[in-house]
Protein backbone atom coordinates (compact mmCIF):
# COMPACT_ATOMS: atom_id res chain seq x y z
CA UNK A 1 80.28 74.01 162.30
CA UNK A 2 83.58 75.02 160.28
CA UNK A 3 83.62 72.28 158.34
CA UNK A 4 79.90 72.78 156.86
CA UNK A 5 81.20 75.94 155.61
CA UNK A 6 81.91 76.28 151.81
CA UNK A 7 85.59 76.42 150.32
CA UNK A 8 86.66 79.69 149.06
CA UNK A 9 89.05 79.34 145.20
CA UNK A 10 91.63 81.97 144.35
CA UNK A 11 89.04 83.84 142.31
CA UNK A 12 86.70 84.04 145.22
CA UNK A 13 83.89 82.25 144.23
CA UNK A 14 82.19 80.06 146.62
CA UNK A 15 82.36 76.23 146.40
CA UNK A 16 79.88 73.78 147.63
CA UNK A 17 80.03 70.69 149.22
CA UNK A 18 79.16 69.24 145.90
CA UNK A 19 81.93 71.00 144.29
CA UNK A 20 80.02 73.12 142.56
CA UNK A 21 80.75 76.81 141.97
CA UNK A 22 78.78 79.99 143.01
CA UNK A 23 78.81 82.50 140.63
CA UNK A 24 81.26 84.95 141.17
CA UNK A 25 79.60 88.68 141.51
CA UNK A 26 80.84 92.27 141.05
CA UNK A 27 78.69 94.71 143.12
CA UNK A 28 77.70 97.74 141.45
CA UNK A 29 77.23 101.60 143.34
CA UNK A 30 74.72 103.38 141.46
CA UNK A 31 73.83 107.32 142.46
CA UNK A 32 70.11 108.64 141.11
CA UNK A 33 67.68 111.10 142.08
CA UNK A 34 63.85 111.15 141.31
CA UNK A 35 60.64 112.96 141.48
CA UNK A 36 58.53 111.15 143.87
CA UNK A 37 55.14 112.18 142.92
CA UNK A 38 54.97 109.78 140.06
CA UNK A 39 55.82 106.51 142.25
CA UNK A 40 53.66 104.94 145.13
CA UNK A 41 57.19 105.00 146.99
CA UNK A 42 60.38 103.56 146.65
CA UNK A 43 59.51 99.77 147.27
CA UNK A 44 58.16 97.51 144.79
CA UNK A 45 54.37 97.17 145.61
CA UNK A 46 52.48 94.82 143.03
CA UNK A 47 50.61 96.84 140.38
CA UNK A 48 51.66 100.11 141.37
CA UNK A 49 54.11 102.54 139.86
CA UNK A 50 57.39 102.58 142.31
CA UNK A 51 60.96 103.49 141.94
CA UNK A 52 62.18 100.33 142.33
CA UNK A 53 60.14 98.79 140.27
CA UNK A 54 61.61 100.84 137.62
CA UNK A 55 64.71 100.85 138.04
CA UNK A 56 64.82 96.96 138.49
CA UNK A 57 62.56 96.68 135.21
CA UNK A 58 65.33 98.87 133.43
CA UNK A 59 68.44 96.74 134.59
CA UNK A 60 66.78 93.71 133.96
CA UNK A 61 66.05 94.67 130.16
CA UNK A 62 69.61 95.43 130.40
CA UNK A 63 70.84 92.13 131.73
CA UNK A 64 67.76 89.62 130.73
CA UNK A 65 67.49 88.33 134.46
CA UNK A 66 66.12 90.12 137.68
CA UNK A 67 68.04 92.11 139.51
CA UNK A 68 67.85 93.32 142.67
CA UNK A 69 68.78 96.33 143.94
CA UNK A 70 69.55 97.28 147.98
CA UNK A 71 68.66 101.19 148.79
CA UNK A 72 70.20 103.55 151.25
CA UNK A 73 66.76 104.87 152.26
CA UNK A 74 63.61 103.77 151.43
CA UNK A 75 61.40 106.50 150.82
CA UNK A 76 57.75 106.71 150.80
CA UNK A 77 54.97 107.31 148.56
CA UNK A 78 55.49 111.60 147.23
CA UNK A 79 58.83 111.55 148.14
CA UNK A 80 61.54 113.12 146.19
CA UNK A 81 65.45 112.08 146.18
CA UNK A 82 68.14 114.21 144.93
CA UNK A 83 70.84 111.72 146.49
CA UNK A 84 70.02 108.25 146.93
CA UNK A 85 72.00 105.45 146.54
CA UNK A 86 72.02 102.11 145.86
CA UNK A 87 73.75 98.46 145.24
CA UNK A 88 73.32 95.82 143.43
CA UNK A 89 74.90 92.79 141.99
CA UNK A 90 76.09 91.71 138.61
CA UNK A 91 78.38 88.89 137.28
CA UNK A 92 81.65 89.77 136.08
CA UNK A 93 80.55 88.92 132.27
CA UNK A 94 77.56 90.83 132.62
CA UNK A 95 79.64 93.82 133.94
CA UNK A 96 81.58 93.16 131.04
CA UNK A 97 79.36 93.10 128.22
CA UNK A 98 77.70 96.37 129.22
CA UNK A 99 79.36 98.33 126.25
CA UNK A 100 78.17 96.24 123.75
CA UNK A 101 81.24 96.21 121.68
CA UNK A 102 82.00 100.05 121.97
CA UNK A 103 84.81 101.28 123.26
CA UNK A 104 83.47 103.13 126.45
CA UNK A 105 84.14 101.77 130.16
CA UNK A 106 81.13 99.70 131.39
CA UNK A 107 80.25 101.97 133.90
CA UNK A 108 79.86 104.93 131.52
CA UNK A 109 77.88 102.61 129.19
CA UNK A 110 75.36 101.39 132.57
CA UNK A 111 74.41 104.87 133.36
CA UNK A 112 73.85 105.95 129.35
CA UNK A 113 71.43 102.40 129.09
CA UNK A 114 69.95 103.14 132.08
CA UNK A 115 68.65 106.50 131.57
CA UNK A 116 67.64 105.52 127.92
CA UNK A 117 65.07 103.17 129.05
CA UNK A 118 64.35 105.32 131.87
CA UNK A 119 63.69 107.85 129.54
CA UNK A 120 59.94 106.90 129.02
CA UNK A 121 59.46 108.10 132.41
CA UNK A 122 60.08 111.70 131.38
CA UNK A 123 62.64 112.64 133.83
CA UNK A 124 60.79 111.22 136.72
CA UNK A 125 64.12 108.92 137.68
CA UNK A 126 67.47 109.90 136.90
CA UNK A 127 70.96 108.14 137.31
CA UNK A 128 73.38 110.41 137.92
CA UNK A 129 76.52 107.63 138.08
CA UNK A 130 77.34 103.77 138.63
CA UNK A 131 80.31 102.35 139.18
CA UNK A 132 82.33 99.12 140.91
CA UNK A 133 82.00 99.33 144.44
CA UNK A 134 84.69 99.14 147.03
CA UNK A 135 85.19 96.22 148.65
CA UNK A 136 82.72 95.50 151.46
CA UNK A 137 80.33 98.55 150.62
CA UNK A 138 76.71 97.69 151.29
CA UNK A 139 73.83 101.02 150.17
CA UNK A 140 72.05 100.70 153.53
CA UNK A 141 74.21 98.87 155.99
CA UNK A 142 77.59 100.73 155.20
CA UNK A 143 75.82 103.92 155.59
CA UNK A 144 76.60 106.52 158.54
CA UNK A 145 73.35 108.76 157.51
CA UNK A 146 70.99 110.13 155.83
CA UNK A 147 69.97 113.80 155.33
CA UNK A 148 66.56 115.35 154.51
CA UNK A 149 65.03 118.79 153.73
CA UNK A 150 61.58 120.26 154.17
CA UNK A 151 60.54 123.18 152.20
CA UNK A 152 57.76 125.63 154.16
CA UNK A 153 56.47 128.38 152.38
CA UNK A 154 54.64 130.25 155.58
CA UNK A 155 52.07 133.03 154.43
CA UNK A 156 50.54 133.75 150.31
CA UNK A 157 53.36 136.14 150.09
CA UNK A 158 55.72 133.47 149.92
CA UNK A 159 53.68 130.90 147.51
CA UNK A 160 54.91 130.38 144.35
CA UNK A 161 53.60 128.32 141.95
CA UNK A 162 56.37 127.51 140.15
CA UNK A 163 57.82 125.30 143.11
CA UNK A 164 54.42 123.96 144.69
CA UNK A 165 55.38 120.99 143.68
CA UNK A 166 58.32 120.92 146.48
CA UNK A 167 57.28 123.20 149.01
CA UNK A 168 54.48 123.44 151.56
CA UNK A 169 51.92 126.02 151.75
CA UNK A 170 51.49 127.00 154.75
CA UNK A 171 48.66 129.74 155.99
CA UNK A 172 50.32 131.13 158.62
CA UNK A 173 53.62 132.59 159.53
CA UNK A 174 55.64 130.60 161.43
CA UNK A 175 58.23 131.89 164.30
CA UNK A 176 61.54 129.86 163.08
CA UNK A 177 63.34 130.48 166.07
CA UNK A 178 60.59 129.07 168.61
CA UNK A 179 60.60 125.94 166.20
CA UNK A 180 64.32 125.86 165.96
CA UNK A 181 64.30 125.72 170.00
CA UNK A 182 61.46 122.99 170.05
CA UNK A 183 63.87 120.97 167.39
CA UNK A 184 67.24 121.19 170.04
CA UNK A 185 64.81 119.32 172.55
CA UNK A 186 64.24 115.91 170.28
CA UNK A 187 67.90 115.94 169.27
CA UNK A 188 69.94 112.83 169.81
CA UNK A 189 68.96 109.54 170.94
CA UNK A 190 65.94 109.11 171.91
CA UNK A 191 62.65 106.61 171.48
CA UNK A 192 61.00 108.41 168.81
CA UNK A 193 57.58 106.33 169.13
CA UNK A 194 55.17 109.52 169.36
CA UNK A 195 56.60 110.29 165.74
CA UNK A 196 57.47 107.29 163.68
CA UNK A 197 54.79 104.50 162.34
CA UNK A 198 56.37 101.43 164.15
CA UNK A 199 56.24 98.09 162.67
CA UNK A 200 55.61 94.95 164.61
CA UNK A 201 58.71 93.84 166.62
CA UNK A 202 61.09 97.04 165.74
CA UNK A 203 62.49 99.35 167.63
CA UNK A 204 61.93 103.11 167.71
CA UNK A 205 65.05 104.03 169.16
CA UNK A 206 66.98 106.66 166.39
CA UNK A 207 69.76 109.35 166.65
CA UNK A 208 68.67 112.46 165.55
CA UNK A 209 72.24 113.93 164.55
CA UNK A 210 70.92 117.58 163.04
CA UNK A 211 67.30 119.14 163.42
CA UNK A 212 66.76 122.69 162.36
CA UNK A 213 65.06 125.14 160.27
CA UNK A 214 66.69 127.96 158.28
CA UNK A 215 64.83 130.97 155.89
CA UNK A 216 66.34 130.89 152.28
CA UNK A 217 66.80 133.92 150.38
CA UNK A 218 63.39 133.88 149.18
CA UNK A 219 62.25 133.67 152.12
CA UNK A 220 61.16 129.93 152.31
CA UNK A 221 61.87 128.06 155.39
CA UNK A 222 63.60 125.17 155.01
CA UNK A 223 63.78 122.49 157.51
CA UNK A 224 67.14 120.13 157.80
CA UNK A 225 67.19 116.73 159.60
CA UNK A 226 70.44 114.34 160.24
CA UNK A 227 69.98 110.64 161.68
CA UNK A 228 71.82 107.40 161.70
CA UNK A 229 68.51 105.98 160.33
CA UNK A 230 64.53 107.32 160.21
CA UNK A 231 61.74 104.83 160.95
CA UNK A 232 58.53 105.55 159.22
CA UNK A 233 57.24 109.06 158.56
CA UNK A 234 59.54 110.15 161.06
CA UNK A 235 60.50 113.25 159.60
CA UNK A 236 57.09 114.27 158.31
CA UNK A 237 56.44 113.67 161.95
CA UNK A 238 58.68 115.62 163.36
CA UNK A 239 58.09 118.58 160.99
CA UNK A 240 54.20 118.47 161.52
CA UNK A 241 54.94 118.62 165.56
CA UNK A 242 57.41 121.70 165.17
CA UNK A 243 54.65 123.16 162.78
CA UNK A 244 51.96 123.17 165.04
CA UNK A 245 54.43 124.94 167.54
CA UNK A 246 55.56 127.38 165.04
CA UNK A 247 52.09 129.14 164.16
CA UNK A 248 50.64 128.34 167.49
CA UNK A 249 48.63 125.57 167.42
CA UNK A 250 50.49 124.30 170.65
CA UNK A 251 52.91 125.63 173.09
CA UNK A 252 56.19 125.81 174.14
CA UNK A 253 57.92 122.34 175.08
CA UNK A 254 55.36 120.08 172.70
CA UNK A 255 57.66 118.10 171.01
CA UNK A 256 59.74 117.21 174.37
CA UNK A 257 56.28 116.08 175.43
CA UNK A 258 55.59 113.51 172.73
CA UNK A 259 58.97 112.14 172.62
CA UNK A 260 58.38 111.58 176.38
CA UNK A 261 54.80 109.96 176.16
CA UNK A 262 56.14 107.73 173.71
CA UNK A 263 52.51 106.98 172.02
CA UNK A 264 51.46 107.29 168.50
CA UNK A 265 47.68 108.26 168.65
CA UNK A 266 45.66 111.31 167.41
CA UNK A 267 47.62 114.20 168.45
CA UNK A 268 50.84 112.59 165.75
CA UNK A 269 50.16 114.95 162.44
CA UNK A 270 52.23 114.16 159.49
CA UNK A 271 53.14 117.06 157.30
CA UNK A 272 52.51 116.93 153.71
CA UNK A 273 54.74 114.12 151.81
CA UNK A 274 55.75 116.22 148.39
CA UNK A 275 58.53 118.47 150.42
CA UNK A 276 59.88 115.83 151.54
CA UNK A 277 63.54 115.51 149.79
CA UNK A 278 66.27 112.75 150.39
CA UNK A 279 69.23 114.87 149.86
CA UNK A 280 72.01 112.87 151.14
CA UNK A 281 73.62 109.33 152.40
CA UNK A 282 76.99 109.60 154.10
CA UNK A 283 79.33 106.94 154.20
CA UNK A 284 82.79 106.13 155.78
CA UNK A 285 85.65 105.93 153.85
CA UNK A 286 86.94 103.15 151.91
CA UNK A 287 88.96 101.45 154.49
CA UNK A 288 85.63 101.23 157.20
CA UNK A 289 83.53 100.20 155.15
CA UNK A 290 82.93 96.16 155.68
CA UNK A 291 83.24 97.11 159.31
CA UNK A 292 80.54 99.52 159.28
CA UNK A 293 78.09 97.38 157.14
CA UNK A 294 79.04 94.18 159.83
CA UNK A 295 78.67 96.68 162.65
CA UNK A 296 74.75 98.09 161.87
CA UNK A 297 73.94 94.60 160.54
CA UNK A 298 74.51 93.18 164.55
CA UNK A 299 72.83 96.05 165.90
CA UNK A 300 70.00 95.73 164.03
CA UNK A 301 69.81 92.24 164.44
CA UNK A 302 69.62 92.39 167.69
CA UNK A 303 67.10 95.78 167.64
CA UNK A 304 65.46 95.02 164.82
CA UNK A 305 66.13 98.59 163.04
CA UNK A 306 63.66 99.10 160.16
CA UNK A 307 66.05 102.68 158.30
CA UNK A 308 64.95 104.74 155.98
């Protein structure tokens, strides 16, 4: 009923019933990448090491309170990010008192504190920037998409050491453009059951904006996928299927076959979780931003989206 709902004072905090006041919040856009092979994922998970964690457990030093923090993309365990993003929220005094008496913007002094406690971590997270978020921006609901690679190195002649960490060996060559055909047939939206872990009441149903695979100069093949949102080991999913076409394990057309039985049972292979790279989350500008977040928060209300 209307008049259940709190007043709102010039300053735009909330007031109660009782007349008491909400804090008022400032919400903070923090960029960071990481090296997922020292985390059990991004989500916190009691007693095990996770980026969250961390990063929560660094702003909370920072702050003396929890703080929570809302991701773009939650990515799972041996997963990298170069470009993930995230919100969270702060009051205005804490915002304020960030410099600790030196004269350097807040923002400039979150990132510096940040990395110095993350710093024990030896690289494994770093924040790249922070600042004040426009108005209505929300990490995971404002966003339009997220991008990830896949590195394949396909044959000994392509395995270097130096990068195992990141790339796939693979024992056999792999015909690129037979994969890149199986890829156009899973593109757009679709029910992507046969290659996603589903969770208990959620839908399946993704747009697959971008699926391809291109050889870099060294020779590594690189795989490149584009969706509104991925449900659970999606793209390792969707890699291992266009893998088993591309050295010819199975034939011609077996991706267009899975995403049409729309089953997850023995025949789903997941490739290998360290290549696996978050690269990028896109996001409308300024101006669309509230209506974007508002937008994928009623669709997935009504869906039940679980993104990554």
């Amino acid at each position: 009923m209307l008049d259940s709902l709190p007043d709102v004072n010039p300053l735009g905090a909330a007031v109660s019933d009782a007349g008491a006041s909400e804090p008022a919040t400032v919400r903070v856009r923090m960029e960071l990448a990481y090296d997922g092979a020292a985390f059990n994922g991004w989500a916190t998970q009691p007693g095990l090491p996770t980026v969250q964690g961390a990063l929560e457990a660094a702003l909370a030093l920072l702050v003396r309170r929890p703080v929570r923090t809302v991701v773009a993309g939650r990515t799972d365990a041996g997963v990298h990010a170069r470009g993930q993003v995230v919100h969270f929220d702060l009051t205005p005094g804490e915002w304020e008192a960030l410099p600790r008496g030196q004269a350097i913007e807040p923002a400039r002094a979150l990132v510096r504190r940040v990395r110095g406690v993350l710093s024990r971590l030896e690289g494994a997270v770093f924040v790249h920037s922070a600042a004040l978020a426009a108005p209505g921006f929300d990490a995971r609901f404002s966003a339009l998409w997220r991008r990830y690679s896949y590195r394949i190195a396909d044959g000994p002649e392509r395995w270097d050491p130096l990068t195992r960490a990141t790339t796939l060996w693979h024992g056999q060559s792999l015909d690129a453009d037979l994969m890149n055909a199986e890829a156009a047939t899973v593109a757009g939206r679709h029910d992507f059951h046969s290659f996603c872990k589903p969770r208990e009441g959620a839908t399946t149903i993704r747009t697959l904006e971008e699926f391809r695979f291109a050889r870099g100069e060294d020779g590594v093949l690189v795989a490149h996928l584009r969706a509104d949102a991925f449900c659970h080991n999606m793209v390792r999913a969707l890699v291992g299927a266009a893998l088993m076409v591309g050295d010819g394990r199975e034939p011609r057309g077996w991706l267009a076959g899975r995403l049409v039985e729309k089953v997850r049972d023995s025949k789903t292979r997941l490739a290998a979780p360290h290549p696996l790279v978050l690269e990028e989350v896109a996001y409308p500008g300024t101006a669309e931003l509230a209506a974007r977040a508002e937008q994928t928060r009623a669709r997935r209300a009504a869906h039940d989206v679980d993104a990554r």
